[in-house]
C-alpha atoms as a PDB file:
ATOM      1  CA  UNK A   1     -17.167  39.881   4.002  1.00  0.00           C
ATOM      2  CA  UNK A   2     -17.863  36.233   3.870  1.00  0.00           C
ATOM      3  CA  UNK A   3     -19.449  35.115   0.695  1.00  0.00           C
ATOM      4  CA  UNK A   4     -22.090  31.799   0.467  1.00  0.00           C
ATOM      5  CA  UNK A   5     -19.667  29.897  -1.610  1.00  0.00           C
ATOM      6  CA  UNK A   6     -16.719  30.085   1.121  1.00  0.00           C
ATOM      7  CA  UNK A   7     -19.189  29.843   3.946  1.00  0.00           C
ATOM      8  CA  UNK A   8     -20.476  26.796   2.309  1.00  0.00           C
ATOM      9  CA  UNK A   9     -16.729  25.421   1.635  1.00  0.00           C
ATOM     10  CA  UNK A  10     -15.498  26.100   5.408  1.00  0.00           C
ATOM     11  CA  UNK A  11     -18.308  24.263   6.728  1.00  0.00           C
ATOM     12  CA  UNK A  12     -18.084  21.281   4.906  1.00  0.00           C
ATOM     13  CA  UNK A  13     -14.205  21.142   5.342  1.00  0.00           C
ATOM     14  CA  UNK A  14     -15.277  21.767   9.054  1.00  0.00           C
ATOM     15  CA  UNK A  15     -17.728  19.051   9.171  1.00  0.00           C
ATOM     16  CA  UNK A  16     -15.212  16.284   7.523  1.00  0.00           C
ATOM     17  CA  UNK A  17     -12.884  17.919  10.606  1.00  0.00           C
ATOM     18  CA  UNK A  18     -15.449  16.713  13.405  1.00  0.00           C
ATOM     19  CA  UNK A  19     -15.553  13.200  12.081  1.00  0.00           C
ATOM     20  CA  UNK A  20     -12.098  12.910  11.590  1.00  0.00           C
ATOM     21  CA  UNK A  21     -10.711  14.736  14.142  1.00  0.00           C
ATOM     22  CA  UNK A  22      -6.579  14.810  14.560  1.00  0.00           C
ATOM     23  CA  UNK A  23      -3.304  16.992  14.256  1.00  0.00           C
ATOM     24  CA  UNK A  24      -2.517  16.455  10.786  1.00  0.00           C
ATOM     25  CA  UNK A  25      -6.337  18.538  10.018  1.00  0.00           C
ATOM     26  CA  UNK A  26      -5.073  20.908  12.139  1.00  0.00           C
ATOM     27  CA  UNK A  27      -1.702  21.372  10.667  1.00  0.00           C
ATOM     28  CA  UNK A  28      -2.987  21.381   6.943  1.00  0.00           C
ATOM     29  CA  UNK A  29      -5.188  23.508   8.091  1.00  0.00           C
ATOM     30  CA  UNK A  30      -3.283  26.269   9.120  1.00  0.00           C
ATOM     31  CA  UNK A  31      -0.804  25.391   6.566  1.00  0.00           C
ATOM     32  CA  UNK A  32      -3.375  25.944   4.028  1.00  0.00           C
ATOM     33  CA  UNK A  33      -4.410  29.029   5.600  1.00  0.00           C
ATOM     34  CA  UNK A  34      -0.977  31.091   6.250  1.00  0.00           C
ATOM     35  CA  UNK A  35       0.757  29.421   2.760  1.00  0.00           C
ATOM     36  CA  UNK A  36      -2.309  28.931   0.367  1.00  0.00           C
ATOM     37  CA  UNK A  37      -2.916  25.292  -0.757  1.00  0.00           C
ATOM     38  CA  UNK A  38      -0.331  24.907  -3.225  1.00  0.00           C
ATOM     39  CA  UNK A  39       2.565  25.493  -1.281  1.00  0.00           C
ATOM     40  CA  UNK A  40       0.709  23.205   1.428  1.00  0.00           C
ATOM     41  CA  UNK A  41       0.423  20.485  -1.111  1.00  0.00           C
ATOM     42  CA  UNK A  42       3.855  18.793   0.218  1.00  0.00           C
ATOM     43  CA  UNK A  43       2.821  18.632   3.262  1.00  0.00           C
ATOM     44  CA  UNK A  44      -1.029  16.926   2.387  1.00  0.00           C
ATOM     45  CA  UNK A  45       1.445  14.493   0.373  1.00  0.00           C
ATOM     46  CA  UNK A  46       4.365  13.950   3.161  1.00  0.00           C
ATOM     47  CA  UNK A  47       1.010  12.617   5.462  1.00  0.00           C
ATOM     48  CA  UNK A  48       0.135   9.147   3.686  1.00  0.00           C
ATOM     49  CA  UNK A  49       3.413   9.152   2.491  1.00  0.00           C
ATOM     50  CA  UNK A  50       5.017   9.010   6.323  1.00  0.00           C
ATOM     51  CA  UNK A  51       2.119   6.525   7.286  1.00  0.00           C
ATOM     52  CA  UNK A  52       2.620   4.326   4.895  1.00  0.00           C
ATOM     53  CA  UNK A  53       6.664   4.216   5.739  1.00  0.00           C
ATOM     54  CA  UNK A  54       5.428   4.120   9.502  1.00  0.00           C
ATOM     55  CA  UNK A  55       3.504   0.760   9.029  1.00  0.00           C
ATOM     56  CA  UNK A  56       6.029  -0.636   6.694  1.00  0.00           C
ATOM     57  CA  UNK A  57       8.677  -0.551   8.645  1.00  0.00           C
ATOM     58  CA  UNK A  58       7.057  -1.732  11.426  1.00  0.00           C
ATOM     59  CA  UNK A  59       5.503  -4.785   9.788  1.00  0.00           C
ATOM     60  CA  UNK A  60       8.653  -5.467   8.033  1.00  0.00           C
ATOM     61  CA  UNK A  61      10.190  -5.359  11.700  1.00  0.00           C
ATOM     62  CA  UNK A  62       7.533  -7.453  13.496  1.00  0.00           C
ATOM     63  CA  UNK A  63       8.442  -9.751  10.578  1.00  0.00           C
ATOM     64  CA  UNK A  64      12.224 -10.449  11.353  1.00  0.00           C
ATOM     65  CA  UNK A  65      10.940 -10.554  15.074  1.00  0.00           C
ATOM     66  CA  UNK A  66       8.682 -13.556  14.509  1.00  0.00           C
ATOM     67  CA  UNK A  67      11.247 -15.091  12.263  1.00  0.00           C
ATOM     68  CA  UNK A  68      14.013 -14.987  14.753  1.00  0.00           C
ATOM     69  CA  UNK A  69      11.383 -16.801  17.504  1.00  0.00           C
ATOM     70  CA  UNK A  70      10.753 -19.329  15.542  1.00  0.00           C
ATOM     71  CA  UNK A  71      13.937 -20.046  13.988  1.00  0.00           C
ATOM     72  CA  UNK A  72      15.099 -20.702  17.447  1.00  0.00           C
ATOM     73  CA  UNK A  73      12.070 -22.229  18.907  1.00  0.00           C
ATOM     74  CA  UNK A  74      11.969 -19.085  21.785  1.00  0.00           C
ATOM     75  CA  UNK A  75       8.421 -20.132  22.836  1.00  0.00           C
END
């Protein structure tokens, strides 16, 4: 049986769900649910972590792009 306290946990981790709605909930999610949250905490981690890299490497990229334009006047 469902007590108040988890009822009242679910929903709010549900509710934060609708308004940020994407795979990586969905993932941790079931993560959390078949491993239990400790051995899911690499993966809630690995998330930012990735992103972070993701739009690093990509500025850092878009960087050398507009360097090499305008070093050699490509416009």
């Amino acid at each position: 049986m469902i007590t108040f306290a988890l009822f009242s946990a679910l929903s709010t981790f549900y509710f934060t769900m609708f308004f940020t709605p994407g795979p990586n909930n969905a993932m941790l999610t079931a993560s959390g649910m078949k491993f239990g949250f400790v051995r899911t905490l690499p993966h809630l981690i690995g998330i930012p972590l990735g992103h972070i890299l993701q739009i690093g490497l990509t500025c850092f990229g878009l960087a050398n792009l507009f360097y090499f334009i305008l070093k050699f006047n490509f416009i």
